[in-house]
C-alpha atoms as a PDB file:
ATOM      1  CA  UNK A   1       5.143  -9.953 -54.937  1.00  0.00           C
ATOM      2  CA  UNK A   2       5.524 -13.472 -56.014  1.00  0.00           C
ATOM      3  CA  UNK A   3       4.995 -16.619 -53.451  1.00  0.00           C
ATOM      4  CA  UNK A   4       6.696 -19.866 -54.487  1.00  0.00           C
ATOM      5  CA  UNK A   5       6.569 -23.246 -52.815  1.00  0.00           C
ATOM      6  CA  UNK A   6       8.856 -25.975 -53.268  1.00  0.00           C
ATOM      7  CA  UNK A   7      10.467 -23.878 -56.451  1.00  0.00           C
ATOM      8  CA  UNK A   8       6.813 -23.381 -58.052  1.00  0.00           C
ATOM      9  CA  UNK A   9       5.076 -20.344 -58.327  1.00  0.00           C
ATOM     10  CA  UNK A  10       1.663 -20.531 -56.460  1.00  0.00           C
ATOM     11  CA  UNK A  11      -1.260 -17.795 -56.867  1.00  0.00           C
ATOM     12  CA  UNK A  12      -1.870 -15.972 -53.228  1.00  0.00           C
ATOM     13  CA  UNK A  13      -4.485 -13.082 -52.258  1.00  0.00           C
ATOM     14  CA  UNK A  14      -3.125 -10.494 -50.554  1.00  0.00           C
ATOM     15  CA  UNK A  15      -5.167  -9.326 -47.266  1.00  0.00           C
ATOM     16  CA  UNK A  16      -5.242  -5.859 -46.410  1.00  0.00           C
ATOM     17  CA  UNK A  17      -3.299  -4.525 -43.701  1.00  0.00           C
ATOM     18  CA  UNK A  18      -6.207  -4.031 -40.777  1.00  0.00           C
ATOM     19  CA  UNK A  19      -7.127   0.265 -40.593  1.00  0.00           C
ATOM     20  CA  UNK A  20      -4.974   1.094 -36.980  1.00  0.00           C
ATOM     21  CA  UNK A  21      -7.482   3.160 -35.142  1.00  0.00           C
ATOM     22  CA  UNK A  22      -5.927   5.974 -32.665  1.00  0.00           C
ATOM     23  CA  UNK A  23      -7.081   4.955 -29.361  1.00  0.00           C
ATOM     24  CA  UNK A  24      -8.169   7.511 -27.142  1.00  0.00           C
ATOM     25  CA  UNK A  25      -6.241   8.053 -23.533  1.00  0.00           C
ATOM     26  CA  UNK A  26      -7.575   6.328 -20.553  1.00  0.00           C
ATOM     27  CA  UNK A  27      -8.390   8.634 -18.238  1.00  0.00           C
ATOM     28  CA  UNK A  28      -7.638   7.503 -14.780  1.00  0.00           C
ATOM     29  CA  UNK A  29     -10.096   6.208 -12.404  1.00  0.00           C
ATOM     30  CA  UNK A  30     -11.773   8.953  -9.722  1.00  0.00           C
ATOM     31  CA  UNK A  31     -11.380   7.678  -6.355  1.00  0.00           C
ATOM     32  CA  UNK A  32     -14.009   8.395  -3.558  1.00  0.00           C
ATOM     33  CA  UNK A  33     -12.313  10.841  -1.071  1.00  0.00           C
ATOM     34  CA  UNK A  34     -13.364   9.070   2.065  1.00  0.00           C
ATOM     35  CA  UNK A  35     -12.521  11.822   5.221  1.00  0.00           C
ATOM     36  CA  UNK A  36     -12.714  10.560   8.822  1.00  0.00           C
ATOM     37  CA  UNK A  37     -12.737  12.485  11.525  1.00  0.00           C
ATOM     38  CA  UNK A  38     -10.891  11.398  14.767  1.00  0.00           C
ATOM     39  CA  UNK A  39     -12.862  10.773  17.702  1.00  0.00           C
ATOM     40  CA  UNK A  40     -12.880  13.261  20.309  1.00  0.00           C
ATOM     41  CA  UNK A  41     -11.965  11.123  23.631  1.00  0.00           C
ATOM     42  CA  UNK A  42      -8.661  10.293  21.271  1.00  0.00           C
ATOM     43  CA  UNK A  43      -5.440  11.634  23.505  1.00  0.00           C
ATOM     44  CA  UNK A  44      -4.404  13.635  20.676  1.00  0.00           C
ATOM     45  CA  UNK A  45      -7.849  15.621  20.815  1.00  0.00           C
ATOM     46  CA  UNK A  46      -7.321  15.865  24.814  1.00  0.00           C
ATOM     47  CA  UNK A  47      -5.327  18.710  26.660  1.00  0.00           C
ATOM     48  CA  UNK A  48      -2.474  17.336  28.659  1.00  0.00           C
ATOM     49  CA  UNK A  49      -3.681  18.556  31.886  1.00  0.00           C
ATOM     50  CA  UNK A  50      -6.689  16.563  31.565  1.00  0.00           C
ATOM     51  CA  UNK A  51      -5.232  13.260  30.714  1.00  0.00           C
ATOM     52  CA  UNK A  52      -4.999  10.588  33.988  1.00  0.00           C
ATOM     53  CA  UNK A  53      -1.798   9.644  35.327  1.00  0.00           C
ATOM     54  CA  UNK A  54      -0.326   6.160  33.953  1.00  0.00           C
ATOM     55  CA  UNK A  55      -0.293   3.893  36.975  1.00  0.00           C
ATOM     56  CA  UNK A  56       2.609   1.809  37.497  1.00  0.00           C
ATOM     57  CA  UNK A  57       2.596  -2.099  38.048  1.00  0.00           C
ATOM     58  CA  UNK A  58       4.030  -2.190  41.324  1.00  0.00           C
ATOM     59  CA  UNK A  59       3.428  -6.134  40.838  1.00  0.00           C
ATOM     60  CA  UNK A  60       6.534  -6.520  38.807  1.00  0.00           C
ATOM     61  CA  UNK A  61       8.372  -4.304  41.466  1.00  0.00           C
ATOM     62  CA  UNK A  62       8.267  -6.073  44.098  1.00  0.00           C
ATOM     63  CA  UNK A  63      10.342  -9.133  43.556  1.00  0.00           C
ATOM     64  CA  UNK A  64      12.954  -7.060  42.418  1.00  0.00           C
ATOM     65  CA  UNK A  65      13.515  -5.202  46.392  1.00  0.00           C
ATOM     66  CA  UNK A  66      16.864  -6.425  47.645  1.00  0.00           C
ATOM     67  CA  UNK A  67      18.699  -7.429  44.133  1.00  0.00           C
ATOM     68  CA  UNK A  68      21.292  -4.578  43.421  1.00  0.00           C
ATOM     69  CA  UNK A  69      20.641  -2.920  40.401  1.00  0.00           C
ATOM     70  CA  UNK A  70      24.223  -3.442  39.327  1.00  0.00           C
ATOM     71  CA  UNK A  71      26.976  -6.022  38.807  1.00  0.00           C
ATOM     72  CA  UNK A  72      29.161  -6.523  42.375  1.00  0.00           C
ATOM     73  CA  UNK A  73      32.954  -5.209  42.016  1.00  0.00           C
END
């Protein structure tokens, strides 16, 4: 290999190409398995029989008595 510069030759020192180590595979991560139980007054833990009624707001129903529940004709 010859280097020139402006149409003279100039002397160079080659450098070595750098030795490409394989690199080893990353192996991923472990993750801490983190397991919570549910508590056991959740409604999904409770029996349906033994679950309270839902009361209703009779607040909101009472301004509604008297107003049809439909468009007139």
């Amino acid at each position: 290999m010859e280097v020139y510069y402006r149409g003279e030759r100039i002397e160079f020192t080659e450098i070595p190409q750098p030795v490409q180590r394989p690199c080893p595979p990353h192996a991923p991560a472990a993750r801490a398995v983190v397991v919570t139980k549910p508590k056991k007054d959740y409604p999904w833990q409770q029996s349906y029989k033994n679950m309270k009624p839902w009361r209703t707001n009779r607040g909101i129903a009472s301004p509604l008595v008297g107003i049809p529940p439909s468009a007139s004709p």
